[in-house]
N, C-alpha and C. Protein backbone atom coordinates (compact mmCIF):
# COMPACT_ATOMS: atom_id res chain seq x y z
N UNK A 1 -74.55 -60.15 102.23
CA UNK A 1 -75.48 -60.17 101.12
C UNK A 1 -75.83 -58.72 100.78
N UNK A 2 -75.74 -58.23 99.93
CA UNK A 2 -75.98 -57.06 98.92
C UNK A 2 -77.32 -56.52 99.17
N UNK A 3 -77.48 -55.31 99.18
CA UNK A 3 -79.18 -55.16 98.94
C UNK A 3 -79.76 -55.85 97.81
N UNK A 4 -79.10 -55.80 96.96
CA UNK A 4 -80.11 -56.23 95.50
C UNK A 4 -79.96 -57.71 95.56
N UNK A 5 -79.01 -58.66 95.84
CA UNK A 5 -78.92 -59.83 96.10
C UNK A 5 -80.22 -60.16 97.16
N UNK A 6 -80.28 -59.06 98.07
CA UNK A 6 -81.82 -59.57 99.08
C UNK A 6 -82.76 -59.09 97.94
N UNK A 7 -83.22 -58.31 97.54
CA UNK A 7 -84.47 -58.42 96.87
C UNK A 7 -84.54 -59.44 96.12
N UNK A 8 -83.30 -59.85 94.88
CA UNK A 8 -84.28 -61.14 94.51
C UNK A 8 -83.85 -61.97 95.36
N UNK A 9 -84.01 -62.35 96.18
CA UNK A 9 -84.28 -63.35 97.22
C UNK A 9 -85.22 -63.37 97.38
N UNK A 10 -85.78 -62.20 98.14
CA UNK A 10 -87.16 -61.86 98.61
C UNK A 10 -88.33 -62.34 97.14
N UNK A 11 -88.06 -61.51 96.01
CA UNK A 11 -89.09 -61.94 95.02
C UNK A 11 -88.88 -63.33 94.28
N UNK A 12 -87.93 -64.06 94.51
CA UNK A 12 -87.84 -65.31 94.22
C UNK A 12 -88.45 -66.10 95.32
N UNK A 13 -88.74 -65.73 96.64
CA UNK A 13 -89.33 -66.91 97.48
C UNK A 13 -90.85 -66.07 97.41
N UNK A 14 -91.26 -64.83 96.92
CA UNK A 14 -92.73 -64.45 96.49
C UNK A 14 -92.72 -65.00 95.58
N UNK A 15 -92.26 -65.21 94.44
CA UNK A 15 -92.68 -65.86 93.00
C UNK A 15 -93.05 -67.66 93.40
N UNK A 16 -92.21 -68.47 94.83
CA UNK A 16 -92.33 -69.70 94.76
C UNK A 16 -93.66 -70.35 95.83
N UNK A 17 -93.72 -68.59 97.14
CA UNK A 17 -94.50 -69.16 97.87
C UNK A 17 -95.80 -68.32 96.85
N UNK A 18 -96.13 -67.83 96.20
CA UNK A 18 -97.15 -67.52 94.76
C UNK A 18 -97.58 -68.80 94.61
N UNK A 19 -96.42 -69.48 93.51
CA UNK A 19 -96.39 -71.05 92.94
C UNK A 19 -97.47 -71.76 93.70
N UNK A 20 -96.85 -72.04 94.89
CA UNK A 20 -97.52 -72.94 95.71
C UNK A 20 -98.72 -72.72 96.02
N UNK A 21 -98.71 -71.83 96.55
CA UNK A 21 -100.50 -71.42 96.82
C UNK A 21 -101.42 -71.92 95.46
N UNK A 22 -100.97 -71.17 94.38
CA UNK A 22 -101.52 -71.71 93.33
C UNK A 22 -102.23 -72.87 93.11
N UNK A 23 -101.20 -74.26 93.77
CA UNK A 23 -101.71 -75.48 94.17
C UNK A 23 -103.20 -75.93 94.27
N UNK A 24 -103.55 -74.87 95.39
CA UNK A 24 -104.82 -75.15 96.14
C UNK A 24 -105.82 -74.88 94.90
N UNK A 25 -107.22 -75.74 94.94
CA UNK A 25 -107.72 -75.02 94.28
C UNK A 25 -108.75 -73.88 94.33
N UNK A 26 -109.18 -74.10 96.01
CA UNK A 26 -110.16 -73.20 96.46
C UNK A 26 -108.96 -71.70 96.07
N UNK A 27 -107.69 -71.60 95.72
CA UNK A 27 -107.40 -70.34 96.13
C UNK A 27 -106.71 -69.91 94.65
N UNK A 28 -107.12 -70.65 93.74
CA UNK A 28 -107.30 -70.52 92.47
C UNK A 28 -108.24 -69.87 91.69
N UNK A 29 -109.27 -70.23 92.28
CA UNK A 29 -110.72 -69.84 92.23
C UNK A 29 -110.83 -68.47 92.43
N UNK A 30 -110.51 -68.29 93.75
CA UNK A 30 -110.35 -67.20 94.55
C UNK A 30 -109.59 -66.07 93.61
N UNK A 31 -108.55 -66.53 93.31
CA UNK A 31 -107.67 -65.21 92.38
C UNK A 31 -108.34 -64.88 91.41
N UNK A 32 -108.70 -66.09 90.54
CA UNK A 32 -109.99 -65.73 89.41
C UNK A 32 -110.57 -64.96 89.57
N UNK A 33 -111.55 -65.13 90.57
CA UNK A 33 -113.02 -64.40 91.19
C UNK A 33 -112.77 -63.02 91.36
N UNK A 34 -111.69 -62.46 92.23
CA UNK A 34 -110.90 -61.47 92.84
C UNK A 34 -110.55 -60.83 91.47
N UNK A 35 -109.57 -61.39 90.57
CA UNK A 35 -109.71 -60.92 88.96
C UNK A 35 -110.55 -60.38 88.25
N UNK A 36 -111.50 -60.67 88.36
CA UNK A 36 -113.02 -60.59 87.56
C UNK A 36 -113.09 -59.58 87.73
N UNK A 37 -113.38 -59.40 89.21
CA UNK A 37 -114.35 -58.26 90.29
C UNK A 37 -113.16 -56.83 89.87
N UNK A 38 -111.94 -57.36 89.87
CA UNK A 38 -111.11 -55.99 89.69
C UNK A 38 -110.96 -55.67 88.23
N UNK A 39 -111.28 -56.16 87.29
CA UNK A 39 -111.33 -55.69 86.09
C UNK A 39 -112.30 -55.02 85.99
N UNK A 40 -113.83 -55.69 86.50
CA UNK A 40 -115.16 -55.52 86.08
C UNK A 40 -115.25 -53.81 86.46
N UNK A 41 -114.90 -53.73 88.12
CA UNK A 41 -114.49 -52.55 88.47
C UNK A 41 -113.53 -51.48 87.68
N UNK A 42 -112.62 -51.87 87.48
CA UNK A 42 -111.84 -50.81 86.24
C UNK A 42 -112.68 -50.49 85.32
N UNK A 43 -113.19 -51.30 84.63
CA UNK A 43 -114.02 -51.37 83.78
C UNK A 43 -115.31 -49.79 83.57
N UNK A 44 -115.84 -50.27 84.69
CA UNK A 44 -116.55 -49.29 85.19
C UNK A 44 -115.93 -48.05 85.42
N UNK A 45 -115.19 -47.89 85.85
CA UNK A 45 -114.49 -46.71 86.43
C UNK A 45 -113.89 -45.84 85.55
N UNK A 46 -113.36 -46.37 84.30
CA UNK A 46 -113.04 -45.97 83.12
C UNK A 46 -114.03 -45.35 82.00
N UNK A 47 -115.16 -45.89 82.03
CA UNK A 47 -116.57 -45.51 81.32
C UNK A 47 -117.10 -44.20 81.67
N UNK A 48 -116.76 -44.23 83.68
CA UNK A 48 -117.57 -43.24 84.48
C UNK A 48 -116.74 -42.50 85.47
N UNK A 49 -115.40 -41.81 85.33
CA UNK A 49 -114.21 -41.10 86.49
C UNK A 49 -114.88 -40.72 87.37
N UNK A 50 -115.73 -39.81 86.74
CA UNK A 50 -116.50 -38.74 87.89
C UNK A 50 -117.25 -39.76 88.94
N UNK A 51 -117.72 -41.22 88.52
CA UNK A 51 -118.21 -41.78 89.69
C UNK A 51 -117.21 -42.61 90.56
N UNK A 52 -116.55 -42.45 90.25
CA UNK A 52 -114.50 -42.92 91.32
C UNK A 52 -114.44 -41.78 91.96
N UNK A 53 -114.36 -40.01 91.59
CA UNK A 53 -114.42 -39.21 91.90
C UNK A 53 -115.33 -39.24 93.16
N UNK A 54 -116.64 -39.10 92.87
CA UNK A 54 -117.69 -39.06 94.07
C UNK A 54 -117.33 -40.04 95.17
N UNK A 55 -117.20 -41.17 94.65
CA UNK A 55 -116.97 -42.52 95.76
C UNK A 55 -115.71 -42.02 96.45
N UNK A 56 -114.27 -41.65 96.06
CA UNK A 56 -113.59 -41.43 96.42
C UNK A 56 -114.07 -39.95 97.52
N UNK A 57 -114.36 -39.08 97.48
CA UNK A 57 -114.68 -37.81 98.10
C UNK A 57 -115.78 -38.57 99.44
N UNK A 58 -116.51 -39.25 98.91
CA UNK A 58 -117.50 -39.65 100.13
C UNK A 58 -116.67 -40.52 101.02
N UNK A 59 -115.69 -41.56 100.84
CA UNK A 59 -114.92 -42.38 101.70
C UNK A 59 -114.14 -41.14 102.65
N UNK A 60 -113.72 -40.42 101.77
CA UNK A 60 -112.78 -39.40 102.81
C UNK A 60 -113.70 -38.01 103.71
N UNK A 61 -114.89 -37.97 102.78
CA UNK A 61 -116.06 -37.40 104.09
C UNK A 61 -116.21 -38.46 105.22
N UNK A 62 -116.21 -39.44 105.11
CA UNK A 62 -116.47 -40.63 105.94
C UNK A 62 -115.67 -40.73 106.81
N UNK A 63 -114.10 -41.04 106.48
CA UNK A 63 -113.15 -41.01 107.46
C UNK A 63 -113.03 -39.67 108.04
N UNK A 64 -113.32 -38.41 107.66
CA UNK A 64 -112.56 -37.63 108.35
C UNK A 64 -113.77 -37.58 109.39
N UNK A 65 -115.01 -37.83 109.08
CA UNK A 65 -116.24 -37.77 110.51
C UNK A 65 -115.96 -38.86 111.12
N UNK A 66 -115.44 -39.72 110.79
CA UNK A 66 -115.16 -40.72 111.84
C UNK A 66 -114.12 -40.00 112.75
N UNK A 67 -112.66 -39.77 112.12
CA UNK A 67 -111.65 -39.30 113.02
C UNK A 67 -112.59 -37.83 114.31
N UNK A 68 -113.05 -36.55 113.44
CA UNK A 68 -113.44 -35.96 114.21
C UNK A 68 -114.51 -36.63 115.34
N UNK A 69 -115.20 -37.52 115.31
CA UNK A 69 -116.21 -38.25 116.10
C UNK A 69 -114.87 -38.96 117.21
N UNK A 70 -113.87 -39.33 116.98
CA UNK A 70 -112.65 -40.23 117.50
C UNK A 70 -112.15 -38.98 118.16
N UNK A 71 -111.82 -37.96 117.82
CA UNK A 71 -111.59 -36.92 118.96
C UNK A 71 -112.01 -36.38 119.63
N UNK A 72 -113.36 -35.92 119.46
CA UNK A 72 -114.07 -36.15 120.16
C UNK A 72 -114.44 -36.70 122.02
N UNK A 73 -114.68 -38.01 121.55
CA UNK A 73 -114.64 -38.93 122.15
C UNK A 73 -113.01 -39.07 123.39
N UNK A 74 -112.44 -38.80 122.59
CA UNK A 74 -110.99 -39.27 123.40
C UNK A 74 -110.83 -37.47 124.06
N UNK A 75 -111.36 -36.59 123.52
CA UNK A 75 -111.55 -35.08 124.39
C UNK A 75 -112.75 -35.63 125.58
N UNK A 76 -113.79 -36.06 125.27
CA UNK A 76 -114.74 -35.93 126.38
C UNK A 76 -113.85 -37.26 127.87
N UNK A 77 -113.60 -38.17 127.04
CA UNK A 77 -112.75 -38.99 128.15
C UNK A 77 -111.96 -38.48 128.72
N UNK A 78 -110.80 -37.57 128.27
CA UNK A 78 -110.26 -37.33 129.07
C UNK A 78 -110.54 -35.91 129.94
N UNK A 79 -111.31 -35.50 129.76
CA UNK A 79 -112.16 -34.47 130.27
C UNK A 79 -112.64 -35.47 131.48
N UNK A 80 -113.31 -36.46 131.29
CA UNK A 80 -113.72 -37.08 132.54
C UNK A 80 -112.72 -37.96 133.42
N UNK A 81 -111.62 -38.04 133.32
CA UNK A 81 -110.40 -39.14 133.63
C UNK A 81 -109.99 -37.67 134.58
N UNK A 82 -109.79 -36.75 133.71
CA UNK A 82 -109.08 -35.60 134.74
C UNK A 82 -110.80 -35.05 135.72
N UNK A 83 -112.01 -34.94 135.72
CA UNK A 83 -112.56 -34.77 136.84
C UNK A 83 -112.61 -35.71 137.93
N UNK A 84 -112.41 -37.10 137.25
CA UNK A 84 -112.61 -37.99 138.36
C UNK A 84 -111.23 -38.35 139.16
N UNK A 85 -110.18 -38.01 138.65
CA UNK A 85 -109.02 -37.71 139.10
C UNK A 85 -109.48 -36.87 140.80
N UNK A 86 -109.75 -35.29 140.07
CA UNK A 86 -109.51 -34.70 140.99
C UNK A 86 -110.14 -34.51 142.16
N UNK A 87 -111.77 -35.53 141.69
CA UNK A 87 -112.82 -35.80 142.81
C UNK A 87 -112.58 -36.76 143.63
N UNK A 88 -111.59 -37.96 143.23
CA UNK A 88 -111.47 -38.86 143.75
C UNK A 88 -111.19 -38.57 145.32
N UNK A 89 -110.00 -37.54 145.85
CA UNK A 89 -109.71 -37.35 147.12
C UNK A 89 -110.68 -36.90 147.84
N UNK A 90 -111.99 -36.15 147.91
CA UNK A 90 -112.98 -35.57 148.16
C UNK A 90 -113.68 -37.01 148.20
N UNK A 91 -114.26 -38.28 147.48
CA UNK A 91 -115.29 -39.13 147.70
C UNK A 91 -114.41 -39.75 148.70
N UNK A 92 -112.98 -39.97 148.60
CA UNK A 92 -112.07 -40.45 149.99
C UNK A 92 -112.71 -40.32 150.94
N UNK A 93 -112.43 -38.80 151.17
CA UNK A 93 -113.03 -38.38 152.51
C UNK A 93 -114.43 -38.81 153.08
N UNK A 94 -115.41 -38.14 152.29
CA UNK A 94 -116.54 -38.37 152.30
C UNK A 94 -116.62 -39.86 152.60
N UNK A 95 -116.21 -40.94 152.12
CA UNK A 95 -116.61 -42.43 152.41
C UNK A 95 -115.83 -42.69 153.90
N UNK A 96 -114.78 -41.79 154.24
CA UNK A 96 -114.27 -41.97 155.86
C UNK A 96 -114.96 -41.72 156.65
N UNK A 97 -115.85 -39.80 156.19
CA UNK A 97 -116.58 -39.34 157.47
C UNK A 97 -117.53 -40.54 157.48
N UNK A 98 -118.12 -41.14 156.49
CA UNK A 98 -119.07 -41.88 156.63
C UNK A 98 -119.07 -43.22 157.66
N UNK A 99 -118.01 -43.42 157.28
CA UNK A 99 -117.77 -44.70 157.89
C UNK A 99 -117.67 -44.32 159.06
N UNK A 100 -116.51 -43.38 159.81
CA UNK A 100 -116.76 -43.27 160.79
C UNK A 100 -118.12 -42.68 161.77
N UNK A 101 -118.96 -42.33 161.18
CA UNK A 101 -120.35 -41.50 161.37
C UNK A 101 -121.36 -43.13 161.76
N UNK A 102 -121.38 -43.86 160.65
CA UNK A 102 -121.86 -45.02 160.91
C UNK A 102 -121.15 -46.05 162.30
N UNK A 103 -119.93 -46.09 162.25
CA UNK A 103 -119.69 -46.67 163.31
C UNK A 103 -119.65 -46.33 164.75
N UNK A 104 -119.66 -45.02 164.61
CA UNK A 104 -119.79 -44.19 165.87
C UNK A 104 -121.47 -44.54 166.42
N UNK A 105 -122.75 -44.07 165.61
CA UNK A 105 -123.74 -44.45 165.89
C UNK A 105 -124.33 -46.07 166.34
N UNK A 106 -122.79 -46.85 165.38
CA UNK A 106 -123.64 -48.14 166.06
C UNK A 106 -122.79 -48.87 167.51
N UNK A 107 -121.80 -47.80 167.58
CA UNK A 107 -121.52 -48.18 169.24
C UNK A 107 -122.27 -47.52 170.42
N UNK A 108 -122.72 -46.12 169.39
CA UNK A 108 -123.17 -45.33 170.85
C UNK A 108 -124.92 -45.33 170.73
């Protein structure tokens, strides 16, 4: 099968599983509704750029403090993954002398 023979394949079983859905009517509704809201929005957005502009600039202030907050985070972890790493052999010990310190006292 051809590349282009697969695409309309592909957009002939989107155009039928489309169809079908259609069926339903809660999801009729739904496309309507979803319609509305995305025009109403264009709508707006077309009247006012500069406020797509702002919204747009604040989403990507947003994500990029999220990401820096996300590195952050994954710096201080592994900052603590590698101390407790290297303490771990040291509380070893320490919980041996102990043990043996305790059991020594409760035989003798």
């Amino acid at each position: 099968m051809s590349a282009n023979n697969l695409f309309k394949g592909m957009m002939a079983g989107a155009f039928v599983g489309g169809a079908i859905a259609m069926l339903n009517k809660e999801t009729r509704k739904e496309v309507v509704t979803q319609g509305r809201k995305a025009v109403h929005a264009t709508g707006e957005f077309l009247k006012d750029p500069a406020t797509l502009a702002v919204k747009i600039k604040d989403q990507i202030h947003t994500v990029r403090t999220t990401i820096e907050e996300i590195e952050e985070d994954v710096s201080f972890v592994t900052t603590k993954a590698h101390e407790l790493k290297q303490s771990t052999p040291q509380m070893i010990e320490v919980v041996k002398d102990t043990k043996e310190k305790v059991f020594k006292d409760m035989e003798g």
